[in-house]
Protein backbone atom coordinates (compact mmCIF):
# COMPACT_ATOMS: atom_id res chain seq x y z
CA UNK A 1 61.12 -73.09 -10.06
CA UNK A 2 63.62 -73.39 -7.43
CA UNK A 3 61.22 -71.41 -5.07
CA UNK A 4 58.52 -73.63 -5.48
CA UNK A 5 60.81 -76.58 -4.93
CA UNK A 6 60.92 -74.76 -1.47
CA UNK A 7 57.46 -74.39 -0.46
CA UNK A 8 56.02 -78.23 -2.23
CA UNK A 9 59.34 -79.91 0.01
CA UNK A 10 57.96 -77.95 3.28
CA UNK A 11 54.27 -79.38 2.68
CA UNK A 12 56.23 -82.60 2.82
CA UNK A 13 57.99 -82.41 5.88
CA UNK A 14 55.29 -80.90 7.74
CA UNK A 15 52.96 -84.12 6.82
CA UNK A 16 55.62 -86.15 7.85
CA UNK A 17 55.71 -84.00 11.09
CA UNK A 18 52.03 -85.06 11.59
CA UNK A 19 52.51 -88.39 10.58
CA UNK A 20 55.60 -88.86 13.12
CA UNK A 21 53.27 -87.12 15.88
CA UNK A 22 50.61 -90.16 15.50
CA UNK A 23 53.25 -92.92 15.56
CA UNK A 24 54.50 -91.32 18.74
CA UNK A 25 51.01 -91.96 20.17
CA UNK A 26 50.79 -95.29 19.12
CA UNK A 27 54.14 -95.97 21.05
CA UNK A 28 53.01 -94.08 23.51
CA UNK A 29 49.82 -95.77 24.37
CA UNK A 30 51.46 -99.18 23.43
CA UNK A 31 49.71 -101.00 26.75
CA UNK A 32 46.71 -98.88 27.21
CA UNK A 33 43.85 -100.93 27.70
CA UNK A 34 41.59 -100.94 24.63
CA UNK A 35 43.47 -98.44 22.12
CA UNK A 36 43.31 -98.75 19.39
CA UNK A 37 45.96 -97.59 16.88
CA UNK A 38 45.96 -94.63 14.27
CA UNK A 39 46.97 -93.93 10.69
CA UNK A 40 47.67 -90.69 8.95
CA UNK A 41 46.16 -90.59 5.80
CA UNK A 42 47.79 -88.16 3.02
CA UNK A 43 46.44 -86.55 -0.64
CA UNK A 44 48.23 -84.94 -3.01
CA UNK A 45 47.68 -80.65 -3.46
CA UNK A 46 47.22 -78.75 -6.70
CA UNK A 47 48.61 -79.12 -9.85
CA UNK A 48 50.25 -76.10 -11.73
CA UNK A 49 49.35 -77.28 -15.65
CA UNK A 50 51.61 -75.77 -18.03
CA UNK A 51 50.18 -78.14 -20.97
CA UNK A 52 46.74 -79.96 -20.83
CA UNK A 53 46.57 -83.29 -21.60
CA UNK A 54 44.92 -84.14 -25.34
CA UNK A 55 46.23 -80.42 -26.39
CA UNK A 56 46.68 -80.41 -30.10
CA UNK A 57 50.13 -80.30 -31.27
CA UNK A 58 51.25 -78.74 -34.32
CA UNK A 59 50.19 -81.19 -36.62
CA UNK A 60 46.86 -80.56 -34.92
CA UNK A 61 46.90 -84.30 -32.99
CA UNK A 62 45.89 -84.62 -29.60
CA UNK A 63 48.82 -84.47 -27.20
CA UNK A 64 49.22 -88.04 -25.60
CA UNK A 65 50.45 -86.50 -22.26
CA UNK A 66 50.46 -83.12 -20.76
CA UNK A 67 52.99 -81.31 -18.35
CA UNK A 68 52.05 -80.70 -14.66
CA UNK A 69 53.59 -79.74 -11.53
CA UNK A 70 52.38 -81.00 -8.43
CA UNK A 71 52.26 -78.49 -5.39
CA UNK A 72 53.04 -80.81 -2.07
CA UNK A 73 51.36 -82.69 0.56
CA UNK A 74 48.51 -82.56 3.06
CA UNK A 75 46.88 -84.60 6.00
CA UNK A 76 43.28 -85.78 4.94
CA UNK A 77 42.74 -87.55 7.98
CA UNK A 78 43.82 -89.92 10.94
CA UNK A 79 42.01 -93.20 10.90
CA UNK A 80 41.79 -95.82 13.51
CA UNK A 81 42.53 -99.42 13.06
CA UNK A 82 39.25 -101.09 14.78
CA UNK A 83 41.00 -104.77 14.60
CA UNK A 84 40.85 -106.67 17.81
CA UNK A 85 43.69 -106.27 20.48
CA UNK A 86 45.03 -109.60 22.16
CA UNK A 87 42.88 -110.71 24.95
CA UNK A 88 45.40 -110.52 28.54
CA UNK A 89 43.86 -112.07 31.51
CA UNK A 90 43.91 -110.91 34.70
CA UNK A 91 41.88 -112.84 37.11
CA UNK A 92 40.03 -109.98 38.46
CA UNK A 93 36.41 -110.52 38.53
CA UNK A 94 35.35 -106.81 37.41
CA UNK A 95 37.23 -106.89 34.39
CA UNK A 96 35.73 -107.99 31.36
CA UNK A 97 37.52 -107.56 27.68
CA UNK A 98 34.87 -107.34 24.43
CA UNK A 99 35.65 -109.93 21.91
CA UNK A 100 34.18 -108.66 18.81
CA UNK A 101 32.46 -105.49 18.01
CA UNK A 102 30.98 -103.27 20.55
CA UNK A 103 31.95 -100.43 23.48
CA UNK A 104 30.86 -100.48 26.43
CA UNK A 105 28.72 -97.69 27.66
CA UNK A 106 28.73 -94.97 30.67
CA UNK A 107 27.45 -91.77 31.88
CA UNK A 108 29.39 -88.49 32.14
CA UNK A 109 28.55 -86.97 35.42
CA UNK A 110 30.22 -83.45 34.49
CA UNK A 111 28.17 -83.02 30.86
CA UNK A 112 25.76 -86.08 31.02
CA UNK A 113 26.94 -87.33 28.19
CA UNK A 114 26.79 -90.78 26.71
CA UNK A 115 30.23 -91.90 26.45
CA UNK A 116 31.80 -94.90 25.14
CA UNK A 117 35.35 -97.40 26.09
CA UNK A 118 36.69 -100.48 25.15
CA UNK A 119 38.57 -100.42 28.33
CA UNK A 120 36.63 -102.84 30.30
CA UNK A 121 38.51 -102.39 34.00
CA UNK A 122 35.47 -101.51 36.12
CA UNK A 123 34.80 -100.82 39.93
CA UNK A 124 32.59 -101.23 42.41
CA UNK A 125 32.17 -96.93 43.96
CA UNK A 126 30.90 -95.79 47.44
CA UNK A 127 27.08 -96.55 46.74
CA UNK A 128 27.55 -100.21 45.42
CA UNK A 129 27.51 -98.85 41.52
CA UNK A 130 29.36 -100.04 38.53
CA UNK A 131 31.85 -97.39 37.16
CA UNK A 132 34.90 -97.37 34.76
CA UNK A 133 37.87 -97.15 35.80
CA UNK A 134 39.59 -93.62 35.46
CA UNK A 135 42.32 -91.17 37.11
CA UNK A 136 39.95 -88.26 37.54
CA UNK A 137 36.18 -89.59 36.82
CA UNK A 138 34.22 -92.35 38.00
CA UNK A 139 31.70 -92.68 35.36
CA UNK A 140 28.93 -94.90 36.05
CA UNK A 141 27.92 -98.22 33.54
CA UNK A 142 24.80 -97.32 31.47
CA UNK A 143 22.41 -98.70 32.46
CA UNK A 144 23.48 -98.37 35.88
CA UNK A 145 24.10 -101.52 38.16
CA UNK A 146 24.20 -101.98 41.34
CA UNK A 147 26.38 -104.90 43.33
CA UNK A 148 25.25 -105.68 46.51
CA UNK A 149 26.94 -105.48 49.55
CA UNK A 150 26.88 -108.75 50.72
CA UNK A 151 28.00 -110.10 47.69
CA UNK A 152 30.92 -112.35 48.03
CA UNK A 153 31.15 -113.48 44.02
CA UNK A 154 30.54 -111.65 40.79
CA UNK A 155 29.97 -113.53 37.42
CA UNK A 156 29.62 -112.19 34.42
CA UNK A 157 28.65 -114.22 31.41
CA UNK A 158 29.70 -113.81 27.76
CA UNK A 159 25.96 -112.09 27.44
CA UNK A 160 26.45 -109.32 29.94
CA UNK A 161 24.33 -110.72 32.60
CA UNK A 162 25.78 -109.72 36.13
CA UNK A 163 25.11 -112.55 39.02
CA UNK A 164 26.17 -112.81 42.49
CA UNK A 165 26.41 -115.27 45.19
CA UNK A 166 24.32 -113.81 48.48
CA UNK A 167 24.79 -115.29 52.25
CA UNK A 168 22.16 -117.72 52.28
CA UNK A 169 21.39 -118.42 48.99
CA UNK A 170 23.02 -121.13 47.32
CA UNK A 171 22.16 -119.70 43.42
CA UNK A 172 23.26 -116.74 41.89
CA UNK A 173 20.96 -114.09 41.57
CA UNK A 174 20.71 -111.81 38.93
CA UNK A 175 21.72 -108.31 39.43
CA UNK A 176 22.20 -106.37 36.03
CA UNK A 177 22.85 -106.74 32.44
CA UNK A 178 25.79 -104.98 30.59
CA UNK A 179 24.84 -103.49 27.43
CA UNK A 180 26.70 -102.72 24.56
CA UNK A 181 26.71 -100.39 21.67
CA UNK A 182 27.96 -99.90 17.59
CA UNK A 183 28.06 -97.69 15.21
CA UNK A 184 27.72 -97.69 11.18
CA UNK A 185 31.04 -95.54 11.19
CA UNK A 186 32.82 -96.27 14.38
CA UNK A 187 35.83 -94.27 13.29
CA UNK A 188 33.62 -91.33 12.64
CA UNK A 189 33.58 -91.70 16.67
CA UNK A 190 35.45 -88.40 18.43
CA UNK A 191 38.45 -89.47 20.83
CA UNK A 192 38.29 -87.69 24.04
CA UNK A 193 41.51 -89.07 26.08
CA UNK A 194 40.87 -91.21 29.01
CA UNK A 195 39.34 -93.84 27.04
CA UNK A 196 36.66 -92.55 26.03
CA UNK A 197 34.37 -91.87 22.37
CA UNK A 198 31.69 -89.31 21.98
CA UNK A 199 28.93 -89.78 19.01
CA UNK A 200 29.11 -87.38 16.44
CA UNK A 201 27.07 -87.23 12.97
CA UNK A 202 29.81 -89.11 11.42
CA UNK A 203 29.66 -91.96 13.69
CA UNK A 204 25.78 -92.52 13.17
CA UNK A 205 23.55 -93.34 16.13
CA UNK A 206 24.39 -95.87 18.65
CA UNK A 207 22.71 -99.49 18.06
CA UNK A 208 22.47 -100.86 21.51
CA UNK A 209 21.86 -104.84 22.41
CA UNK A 210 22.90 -107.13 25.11
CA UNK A 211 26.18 -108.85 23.86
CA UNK A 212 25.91 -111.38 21.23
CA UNK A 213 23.10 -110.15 19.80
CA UNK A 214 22.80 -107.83 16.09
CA UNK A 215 26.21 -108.34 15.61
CA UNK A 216 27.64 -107.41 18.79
CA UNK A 217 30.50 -109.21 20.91
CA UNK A 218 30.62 -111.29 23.90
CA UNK A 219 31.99 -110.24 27.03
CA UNK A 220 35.38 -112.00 28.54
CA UNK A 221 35.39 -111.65 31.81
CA UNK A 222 38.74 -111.58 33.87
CA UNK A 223 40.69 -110.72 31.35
CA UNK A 224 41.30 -107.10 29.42
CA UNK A 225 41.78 -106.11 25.62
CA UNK A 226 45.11 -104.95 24.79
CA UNK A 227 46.13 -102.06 22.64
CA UNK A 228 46.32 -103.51 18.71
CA UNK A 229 49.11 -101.71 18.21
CA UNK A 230 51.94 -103.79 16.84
CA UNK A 231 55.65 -102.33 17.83
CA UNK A 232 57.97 -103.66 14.77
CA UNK A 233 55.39 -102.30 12.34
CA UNK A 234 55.56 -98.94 14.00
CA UNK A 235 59.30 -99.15 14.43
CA UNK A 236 59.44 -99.98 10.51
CA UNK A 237 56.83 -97.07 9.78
CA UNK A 238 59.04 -94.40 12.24
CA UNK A 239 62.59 -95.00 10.42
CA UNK A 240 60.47 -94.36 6.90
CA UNK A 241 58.98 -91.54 8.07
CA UNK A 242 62.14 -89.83 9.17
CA UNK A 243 64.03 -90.54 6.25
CA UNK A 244 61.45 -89.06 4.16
CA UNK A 245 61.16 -86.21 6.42
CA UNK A 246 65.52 -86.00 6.08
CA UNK A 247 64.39 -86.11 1.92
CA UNK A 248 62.26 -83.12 1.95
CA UNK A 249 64.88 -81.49 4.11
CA UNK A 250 67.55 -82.18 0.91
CA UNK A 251 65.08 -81.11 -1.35
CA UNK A 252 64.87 -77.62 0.37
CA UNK A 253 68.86 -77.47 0.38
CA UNK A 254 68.86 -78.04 -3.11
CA UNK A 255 66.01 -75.69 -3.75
CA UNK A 256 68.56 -73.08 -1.73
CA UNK A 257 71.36 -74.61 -3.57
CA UNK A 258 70.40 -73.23 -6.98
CA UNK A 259 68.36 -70.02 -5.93
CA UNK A 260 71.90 -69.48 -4.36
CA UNK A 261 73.90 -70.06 -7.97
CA UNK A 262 70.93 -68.14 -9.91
CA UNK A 263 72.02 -65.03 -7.45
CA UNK A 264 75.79 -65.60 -7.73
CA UNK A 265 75.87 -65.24 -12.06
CA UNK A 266 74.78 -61.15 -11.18
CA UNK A 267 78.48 -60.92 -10.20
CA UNK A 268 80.11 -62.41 -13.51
């Protein structure tokens, strides 16, 4: 019994490890742009049954209870909060936040993949293109705009239609539209650092649309979405998980405890 005691209060601390590892992110990425926090998920293991419930007793009734043993803990998953972060403006005319559903789209030069961000700080590159703001890639906005070089003002309305002001034309013209995309199961989406999402057949297919249209969000622009995640409740969720992680550490000391007295009574 005692040695079990051992091995169920280990799968406890090690989900607590796990669970402790995604707060840390969350801190972590407390002011990344677009993040959005995670949430370890937990299920119970096997059961050792020792007497089935509805077992007949001796005066051949059905037992009203039965007697199990649970085994520990396990991880089933992490999931992501999708909830909207705060909207912070900046002012900068190639930044544009999504309020409501929706990421925003781009190329991977390196694999060609479709990627998607809710991190909506963009640039203008060499060539005049759109890209997304990164450390190590500039990935170009699908579909791919181009700003001219003349252009002295960029607008971008809450549709995703891209205008700019030329030398001697007193209208905007037209240069682009910004599309967005959703999924059935957007936490079915695979993280990839840097922002980024990959599809996956638990995501679904993308459903692409100009924004505000089948469901999708508007665009904001000069301003960025903030992370969602919220510090106290992390804070709260970090002391609870260490003291239950300190818990399943007693438990193993009093597993060791007794397995300690059972080999002491060889010596009386």
């Amino acid at each position: 019994m005692s040695v079990q005691s051992l091995y169920t209060a280990a799968t406890g601390m090690g989900a607590m490890e796990t669970k402790l590892d995604v707060i840390a992110n969350n801190l972590a990425n407390i002011n990344t742009t677009g993040f959005k926090k995670d949430r370890a998920n937990f299920e119970d293991l096997l059961y050792r049954t020792e007497v089935y419930p509805g077992v007949k007793d001796a005066s051949q009734n059905p037992t009203a209870v039965g007697t199990q043993v649970g085994l520990g803990v396990r991880v089933t998953s992490t999931q992501t909060d999708q909830r909207q972060g705060t909207l912070q403006q900046t002012g900068r005319e190639l930044d544009v936040a999504i309020r409501g559903s929706g990421y925003l789209k781009t190329i991977d030069p390196s694999t060609q993949d479709t990627m998607y961000t809710r991190a909506g700080n963009l640039d203008i590159n060499a060539n005049g293109q759109l890209v997304i703001g990164s450390a190590q890639t500039g990935r170009l906005l699908e579909p791919p705009i181009t700003i001219p070089q003349d252009a002295s003002a960029i607008t971008i309305n809450g549709s995703g239609e891209i205008m700019v002001r030329q030398p001697g034309n007193a209208e905007l013209s037209t240069v682009g539209q910004i599309e967005l995309a959703q999924f059935i199961n957007p936490d079915g989406l695979l993280k990839m650092g840097e922002n980024m999402y990959l599809q996956t057949d638990a995501s679904g297919q993308e459903i692409s649309g100009n924004p505000g249209e089948q469901g999708l969000g508007t665009l904001v622009q000069g301003n960025l979405e903030a992370s969602n995640v919220e510090p106290v409740q992390e804070l709260i969720d970090l002391i609870t998980t260490q003291r239950a992680f300190e818990l399943n550490s007693q438990a193993i000391q009093a597993g060791d405890q007794v397995m300690q007295n059972i080999s002491n009574l060889r010596r009386f």
